[in-house]
Structures are given as C-alpha cells and as structure tokens.
Protein backbone atom coordinates (compact mmCIF):
# COMPACT_ATOMS: atom_id res chain seq x y z
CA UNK A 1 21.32 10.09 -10.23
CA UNK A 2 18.96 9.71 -7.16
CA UNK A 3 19.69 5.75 -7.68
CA UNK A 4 22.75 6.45 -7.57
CA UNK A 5 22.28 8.17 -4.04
CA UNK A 6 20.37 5.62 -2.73
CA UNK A 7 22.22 3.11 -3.40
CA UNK A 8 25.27 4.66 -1.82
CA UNK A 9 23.22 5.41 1.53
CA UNK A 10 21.97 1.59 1.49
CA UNK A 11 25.47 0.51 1.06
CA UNK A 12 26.85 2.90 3.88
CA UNK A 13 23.93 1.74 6.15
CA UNK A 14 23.97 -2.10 6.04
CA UNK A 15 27.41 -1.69 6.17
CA UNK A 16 27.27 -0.49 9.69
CA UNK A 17 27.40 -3.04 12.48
CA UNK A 18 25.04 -0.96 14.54
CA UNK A 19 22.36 -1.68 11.82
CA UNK A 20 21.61 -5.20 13.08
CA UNK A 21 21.59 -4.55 16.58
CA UNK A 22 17.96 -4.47 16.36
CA UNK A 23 17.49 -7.59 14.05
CA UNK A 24 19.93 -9.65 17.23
CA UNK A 25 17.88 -8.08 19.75
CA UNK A 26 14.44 -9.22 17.86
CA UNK A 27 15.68 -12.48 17.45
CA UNK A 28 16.60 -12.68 21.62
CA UNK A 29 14.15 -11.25 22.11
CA UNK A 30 11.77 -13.73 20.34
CA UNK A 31 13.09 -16.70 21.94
CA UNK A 32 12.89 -15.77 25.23
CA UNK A 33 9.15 -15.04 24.99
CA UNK A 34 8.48 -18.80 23.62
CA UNK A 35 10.37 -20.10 26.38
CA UNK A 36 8.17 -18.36 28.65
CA UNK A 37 5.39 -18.93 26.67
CA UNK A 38 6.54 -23.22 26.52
CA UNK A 39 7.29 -23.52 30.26
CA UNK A 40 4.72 -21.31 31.79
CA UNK A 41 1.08 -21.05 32.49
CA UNK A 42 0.12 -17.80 30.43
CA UNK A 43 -1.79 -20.04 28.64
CA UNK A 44 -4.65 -20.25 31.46
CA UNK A 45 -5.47 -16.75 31.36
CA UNK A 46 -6.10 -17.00 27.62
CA UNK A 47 -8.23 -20.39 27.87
CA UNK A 48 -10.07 -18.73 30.40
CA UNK A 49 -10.96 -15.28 28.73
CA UNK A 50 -11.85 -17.75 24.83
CA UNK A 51 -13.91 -19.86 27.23
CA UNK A 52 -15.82 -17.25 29.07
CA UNK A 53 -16.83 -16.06 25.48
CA UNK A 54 -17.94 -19.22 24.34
CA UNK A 55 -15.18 -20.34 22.17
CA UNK A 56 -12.76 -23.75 22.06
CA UNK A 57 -9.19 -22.60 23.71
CA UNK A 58 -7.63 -25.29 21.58
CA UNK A 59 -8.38 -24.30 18.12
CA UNK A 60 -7.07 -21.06 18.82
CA UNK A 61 -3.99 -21.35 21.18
CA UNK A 62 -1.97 -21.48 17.79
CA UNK A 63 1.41 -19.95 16.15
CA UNK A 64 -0.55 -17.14 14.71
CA UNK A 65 -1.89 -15.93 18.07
CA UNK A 66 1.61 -16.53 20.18
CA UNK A 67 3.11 -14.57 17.32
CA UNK A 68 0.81 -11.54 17.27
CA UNK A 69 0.93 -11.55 21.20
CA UNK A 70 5.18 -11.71 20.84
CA UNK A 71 5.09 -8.69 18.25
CA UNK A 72 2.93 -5.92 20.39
CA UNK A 73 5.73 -5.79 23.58
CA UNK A 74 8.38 -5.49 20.50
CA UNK A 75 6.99 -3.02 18.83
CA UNK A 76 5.99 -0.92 21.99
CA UNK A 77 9.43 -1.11 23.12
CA UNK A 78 12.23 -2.57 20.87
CA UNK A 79 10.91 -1.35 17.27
CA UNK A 80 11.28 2.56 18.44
CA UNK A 81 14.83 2.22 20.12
CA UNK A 82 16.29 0.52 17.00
CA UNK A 83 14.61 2.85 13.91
CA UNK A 84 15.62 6.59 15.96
CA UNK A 85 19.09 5.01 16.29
CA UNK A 86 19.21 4.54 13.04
CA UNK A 87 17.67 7.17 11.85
CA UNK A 88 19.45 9.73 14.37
CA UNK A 89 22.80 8.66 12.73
CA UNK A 90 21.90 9.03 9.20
CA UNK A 91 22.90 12.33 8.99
CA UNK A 92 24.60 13.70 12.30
CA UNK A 93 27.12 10.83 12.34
CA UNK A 94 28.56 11.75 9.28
CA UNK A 95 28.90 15.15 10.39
CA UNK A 96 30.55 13.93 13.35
CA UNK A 97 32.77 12.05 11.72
CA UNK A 98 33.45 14.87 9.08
CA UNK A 99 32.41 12.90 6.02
CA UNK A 100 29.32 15.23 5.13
CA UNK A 101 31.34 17.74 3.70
CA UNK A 102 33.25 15.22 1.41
CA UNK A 103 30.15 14.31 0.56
CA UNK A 104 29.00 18.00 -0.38
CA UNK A 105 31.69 18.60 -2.49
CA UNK A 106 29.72 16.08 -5.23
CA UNK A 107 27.10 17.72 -7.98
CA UNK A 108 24.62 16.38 -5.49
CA UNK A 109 21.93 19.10 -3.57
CA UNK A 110 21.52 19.14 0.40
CA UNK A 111 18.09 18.12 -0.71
CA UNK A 112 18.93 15.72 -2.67
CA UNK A 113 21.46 14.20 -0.37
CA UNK A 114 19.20 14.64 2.57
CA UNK A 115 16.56 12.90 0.39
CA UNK A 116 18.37 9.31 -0.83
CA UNK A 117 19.19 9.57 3.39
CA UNK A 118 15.32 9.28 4.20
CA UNK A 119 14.15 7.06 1.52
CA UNK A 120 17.27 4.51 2.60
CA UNK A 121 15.88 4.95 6.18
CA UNK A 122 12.36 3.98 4.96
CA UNK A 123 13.42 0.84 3.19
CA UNK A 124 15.89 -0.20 6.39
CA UNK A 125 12.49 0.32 8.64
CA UNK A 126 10.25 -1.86 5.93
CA UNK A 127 12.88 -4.80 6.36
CA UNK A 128 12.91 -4.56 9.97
CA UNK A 129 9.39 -5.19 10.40
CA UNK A 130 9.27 -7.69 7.65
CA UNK A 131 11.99 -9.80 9.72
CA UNK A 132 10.45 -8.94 12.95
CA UNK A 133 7.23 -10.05 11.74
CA UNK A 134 8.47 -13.07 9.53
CA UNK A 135 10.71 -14.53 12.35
CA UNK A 136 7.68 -14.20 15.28
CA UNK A 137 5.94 -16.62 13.13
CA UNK A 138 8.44 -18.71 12.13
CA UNK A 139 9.52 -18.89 15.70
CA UNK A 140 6.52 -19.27 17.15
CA UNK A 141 5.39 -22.21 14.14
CA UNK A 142 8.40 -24.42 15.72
CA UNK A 143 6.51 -24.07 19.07
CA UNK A 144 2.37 -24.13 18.65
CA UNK A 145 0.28 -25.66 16.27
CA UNK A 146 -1.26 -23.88 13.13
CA UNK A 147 -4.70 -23.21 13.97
CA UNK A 148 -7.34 -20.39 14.33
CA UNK A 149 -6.12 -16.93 15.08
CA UNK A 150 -7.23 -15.08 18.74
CA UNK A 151 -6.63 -11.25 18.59
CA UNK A 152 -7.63 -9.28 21.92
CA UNK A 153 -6.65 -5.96 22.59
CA UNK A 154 -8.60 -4.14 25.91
CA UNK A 155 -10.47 -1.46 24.38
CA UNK A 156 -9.78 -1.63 20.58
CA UNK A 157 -9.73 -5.73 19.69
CA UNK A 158 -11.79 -9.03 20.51
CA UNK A 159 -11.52 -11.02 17.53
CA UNK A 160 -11.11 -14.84 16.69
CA UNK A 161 -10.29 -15.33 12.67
CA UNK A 162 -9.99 -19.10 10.97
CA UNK A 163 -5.62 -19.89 9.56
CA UNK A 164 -6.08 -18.53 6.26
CA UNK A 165 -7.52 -15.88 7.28
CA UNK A 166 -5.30 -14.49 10.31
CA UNK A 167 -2.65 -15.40 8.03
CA UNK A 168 -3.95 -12.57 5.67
CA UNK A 169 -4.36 -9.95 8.23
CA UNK A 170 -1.11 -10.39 9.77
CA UNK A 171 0.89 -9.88 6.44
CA UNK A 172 -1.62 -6.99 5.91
CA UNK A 173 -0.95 -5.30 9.19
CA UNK A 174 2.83 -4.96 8.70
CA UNK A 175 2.02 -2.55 6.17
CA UNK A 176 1.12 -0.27 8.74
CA UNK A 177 3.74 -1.58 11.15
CA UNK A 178 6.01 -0.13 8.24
CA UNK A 179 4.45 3.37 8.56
CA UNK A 180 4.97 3.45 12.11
CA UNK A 181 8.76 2.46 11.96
CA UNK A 182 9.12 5.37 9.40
CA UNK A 183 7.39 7.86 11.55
CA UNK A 184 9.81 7.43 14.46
CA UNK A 185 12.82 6.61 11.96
CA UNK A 186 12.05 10.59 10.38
CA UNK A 187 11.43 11.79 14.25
CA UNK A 188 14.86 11.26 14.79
CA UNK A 189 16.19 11.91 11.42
CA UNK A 190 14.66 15.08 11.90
CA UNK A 191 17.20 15.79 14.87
CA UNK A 192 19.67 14.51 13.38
CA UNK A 193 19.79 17.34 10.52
CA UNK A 194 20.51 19.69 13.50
CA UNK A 195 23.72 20.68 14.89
CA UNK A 196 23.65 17.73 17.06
CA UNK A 197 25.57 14.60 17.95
CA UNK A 198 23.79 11.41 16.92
CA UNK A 199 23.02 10.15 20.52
CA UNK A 200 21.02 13.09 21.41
CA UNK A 201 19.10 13.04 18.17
CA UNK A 202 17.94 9.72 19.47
CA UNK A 203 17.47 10.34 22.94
CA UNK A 204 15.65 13.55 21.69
CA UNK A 205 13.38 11.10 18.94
CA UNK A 206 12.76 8.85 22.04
CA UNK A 207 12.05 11.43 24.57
CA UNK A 208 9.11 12.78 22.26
CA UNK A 209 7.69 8.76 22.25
CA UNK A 210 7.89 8.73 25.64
CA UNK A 211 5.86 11.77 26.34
CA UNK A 212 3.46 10.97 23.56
CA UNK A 213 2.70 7.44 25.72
CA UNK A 214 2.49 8.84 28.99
CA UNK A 215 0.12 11.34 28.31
CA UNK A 216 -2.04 8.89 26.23
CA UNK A 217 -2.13 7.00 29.80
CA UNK A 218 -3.11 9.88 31.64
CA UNK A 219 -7.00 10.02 32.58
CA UNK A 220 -6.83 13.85 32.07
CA UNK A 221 -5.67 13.78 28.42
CA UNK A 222 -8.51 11.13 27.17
CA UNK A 223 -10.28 13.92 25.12
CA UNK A 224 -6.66 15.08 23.67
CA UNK A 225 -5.61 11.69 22.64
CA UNK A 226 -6.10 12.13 19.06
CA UNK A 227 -3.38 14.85 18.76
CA UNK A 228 -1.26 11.96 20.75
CA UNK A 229 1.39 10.29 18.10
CA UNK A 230 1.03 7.13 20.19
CA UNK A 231 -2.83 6.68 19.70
CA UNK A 232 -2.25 6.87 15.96
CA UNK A 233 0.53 4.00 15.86
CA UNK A 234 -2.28 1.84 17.30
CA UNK A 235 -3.78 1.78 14.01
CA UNK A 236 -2.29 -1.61 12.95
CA UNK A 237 -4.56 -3.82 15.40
CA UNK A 238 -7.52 -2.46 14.07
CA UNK A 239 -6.78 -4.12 10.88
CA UNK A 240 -7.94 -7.56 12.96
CA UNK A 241 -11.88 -5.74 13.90
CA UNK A 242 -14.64 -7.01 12.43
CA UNK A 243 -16.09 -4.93 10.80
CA UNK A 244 -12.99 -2.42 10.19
CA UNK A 245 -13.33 0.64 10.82
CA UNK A 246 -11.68 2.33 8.07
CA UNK A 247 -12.31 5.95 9.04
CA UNK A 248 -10.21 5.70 12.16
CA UNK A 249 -7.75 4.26 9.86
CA UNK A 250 -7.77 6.68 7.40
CA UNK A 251 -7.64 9.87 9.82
CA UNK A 252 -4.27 7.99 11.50
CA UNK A 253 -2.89 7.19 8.40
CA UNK A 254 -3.23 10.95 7.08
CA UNK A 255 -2.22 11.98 10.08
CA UNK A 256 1.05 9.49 10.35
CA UNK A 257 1.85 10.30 6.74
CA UNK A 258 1.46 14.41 7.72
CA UNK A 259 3.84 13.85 10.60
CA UNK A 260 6.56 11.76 8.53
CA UNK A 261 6.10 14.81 5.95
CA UNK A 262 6.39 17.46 8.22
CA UNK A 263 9.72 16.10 10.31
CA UNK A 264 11.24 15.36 7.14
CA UNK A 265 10.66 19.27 5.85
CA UNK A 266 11.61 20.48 8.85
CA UNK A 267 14.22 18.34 9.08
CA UNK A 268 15.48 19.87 5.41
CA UNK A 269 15.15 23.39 6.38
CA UNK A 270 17.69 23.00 9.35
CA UNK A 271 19.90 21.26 7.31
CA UNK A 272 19.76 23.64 4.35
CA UNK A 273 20.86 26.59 7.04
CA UNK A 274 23.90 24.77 8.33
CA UNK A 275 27.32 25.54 7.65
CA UNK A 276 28.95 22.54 7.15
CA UNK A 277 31.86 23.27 4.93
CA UNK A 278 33.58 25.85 7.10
C-alpha cells in the first residue's frame, strides 16, 4: 500500500509545473556562468592563486573545476529556494485547495499519508541535485578541457586531484548534496503540516536558512557555529580534503539526519492535531 502512496504523490508532484522551475532556473542559470566564465578574465585570479602554490594553471583550468566552482553559488542560493517550495506545498497546498480531505476519506493514516508526502519529497530533491550536478559538467565539458581537478574553498579546501579522480569525488559529493536538499525540503515540509498557506511555509523554511547563514558570518557566533544548520551543509566540500576528515563528517551527517528526523516528527504531530475534515 505505501507504493501505492508514493507513487500517487510522485505522480501529483511531477505533474505540477512549479516542479521544474528549479531544473529551468539551473539550466539559466548554468549558462550564464560559462558565458562569464568564456568571455571574462576570472581565469587570472585562479592562474595566479595554482601558480603561487607551485602548480601548472593549465592542467587544472578544466570542466571539472569550472563545474564545481558553477555548483557552490547554486547551491548557496538556488538549491534552497526551489526544495522549501516544493516541499512547503506538499502538504498545505492541498489543504488549500481542499483536496486533503478527499484524500482522508481513503483507508490511508495521516501518518501514512504524511509519510509517502516526505519520501516523494526526498526522491524529487535526489533528482534535482543529480541534474544540477550532471548538467554543470556537461555544460561546462562543451566549454573547458578535461583535465586535473582544482578545489579551493577559504578555510575548509585547497586541493588539486588528477580526472579520474575529481571525477570520483564529485559523483561522491552529491550524495551529501542530496542530504542537504532533504534537510531544507523537510524544513519547509515541516510548515507546511501547519495551518498555513504554502507561501509562508516557504518563506518561513527560508527565513530559518537565512538566519542560520547570517549568524554563521557573524564574528560573535564563531564558537556557536556548530549548532548553526548552515555550517553542517558545508560538509560536502570536505569530501575533496586530503586526508578527509571523517569525524567532522560524521558529527554533520548525524546531526543533518537528526534535524531531517526531528522536522519531519514534528511536522507529524501538527498534522495529526488538525482538523481537516470539518
């Protein structure tokens, strides 16, 4: 029966026009970075900073590092907007549009419901980043030659990896890209189970983000930045480090996976205390 479910809730959410907004917007968005990229100079700075460190700028101004440096402004800005729309409307637009109770009227639990609703919301946020991910290299392929890999992150990343072995990593690091996307996708699921309209739910997913990343640039809140939601979604660069260090991983993984629990229970408990079918 849960198939059943969630094969219901796919259907109803690809069906939705509002569901590729953020696949169009990737793809726009992707472009205009090569151009920039083509028919600018941002090359220089990179040259500079691989030749200051003793490496050859050539071998690794490739498709592999234009790619990774065209995913971190998405994913910082574009990735969150598009997963807590989606996952605000999951449940609150149906309520809206008065199709929830319909719904209830089936031999099919709140819980149950409310659970084919998050795994669906999962599974949209694991394609996302697999296109976002697959068409930033394939875009970026068309433009720059295959070659060495150049990772640099201020603070967290300074790496330089050979083709095969970027290659690796950057399939390997959408796995946690995936997490993230689920994280924020449940945020604003979360809301959405309230007696809300699915705009605010969003706006409400988004304002939490928001505050999460300006206090994690805030001097004063350096010692508090592990309770930050932000600092934990960093965890996907550090799969480039050398050597990895897989107990910061861990701790933001348990800690991701805790969060995506917890909003998801809570979540469940408002939704279980609603009266819908009045």
């Amino acid at each position: 029966m849960f198939y059943q479910y969630l094969r219901n809730e796919l259907w109803k959410l690809f069906g939705k026009k509002r569901t590729y907004i953020g696949f169009g917007a990737f793809l726009v968005g992707q472009n205009a970075m090569l151009l920039m990229f083509h028919f600018t100079h941002w090359q220089e700075g990179v040259e500079k900073l691989l030749q200051g460190n003793g490496y050859i700028p050539t071998e690794y101004v490739s498709a592999l590092t234009v790619a990774l440096i065209m995913l971190i402004p998405q994913i910082v800005m574009l990735m969150p907007l598009y997963t807590a729309l989606v996952g605000g409307d999951l449940v609150a637009k149906e309520a809206e549009d008065g199709t929830l109770r319909m719904i209830l009227c089936r031999p099919i639990s709140r819980f149950q419901l409310l659970s084919a609703k998050w795994a669906a919301g999962v599974i949209f946020s694991a394609i996302l980043v697999l296109v976002l991910g697959a068409t930033a290299l394939g875009f970026a392929r068309c433009w720059f030659p295959w070659k060495g890999m150049f990772v640099f992150a201020p603070g967290m990343v300074f790496n330089t990896l050979s083709a095969s072995e970027g290659l690796k990593l950057y399939i390997y690091c959408h796995l946690f890209l995936t997490m993230n996307a689920s994280v924020i996708l449940g945020l604003a699921f979360m809301f959405s189970c309230f007696n809300m309209k699915p705009a605010a739910a969003t706006i409400l997913a988004l304002t939490f983000l928001f505050v999460n990343l300006v206090m994690e640039g805030i001097p004063f809140f350096e010692r508090y930045r592990e309770w930050l939601l932000t600092h934990h979604f960093q965890v996907w660069l550090l799969v480039f480090s050398q050597p990895t260090p897989w107990e910061r991983v861990a701790e933001s993984l348990c800690v991701l996976f805790a969060f995506s629990l917890t909003s998801f229970l809570v979540g469940a408990a408002a939704f279980q205390a609603r009266d819908i079918k009045s």
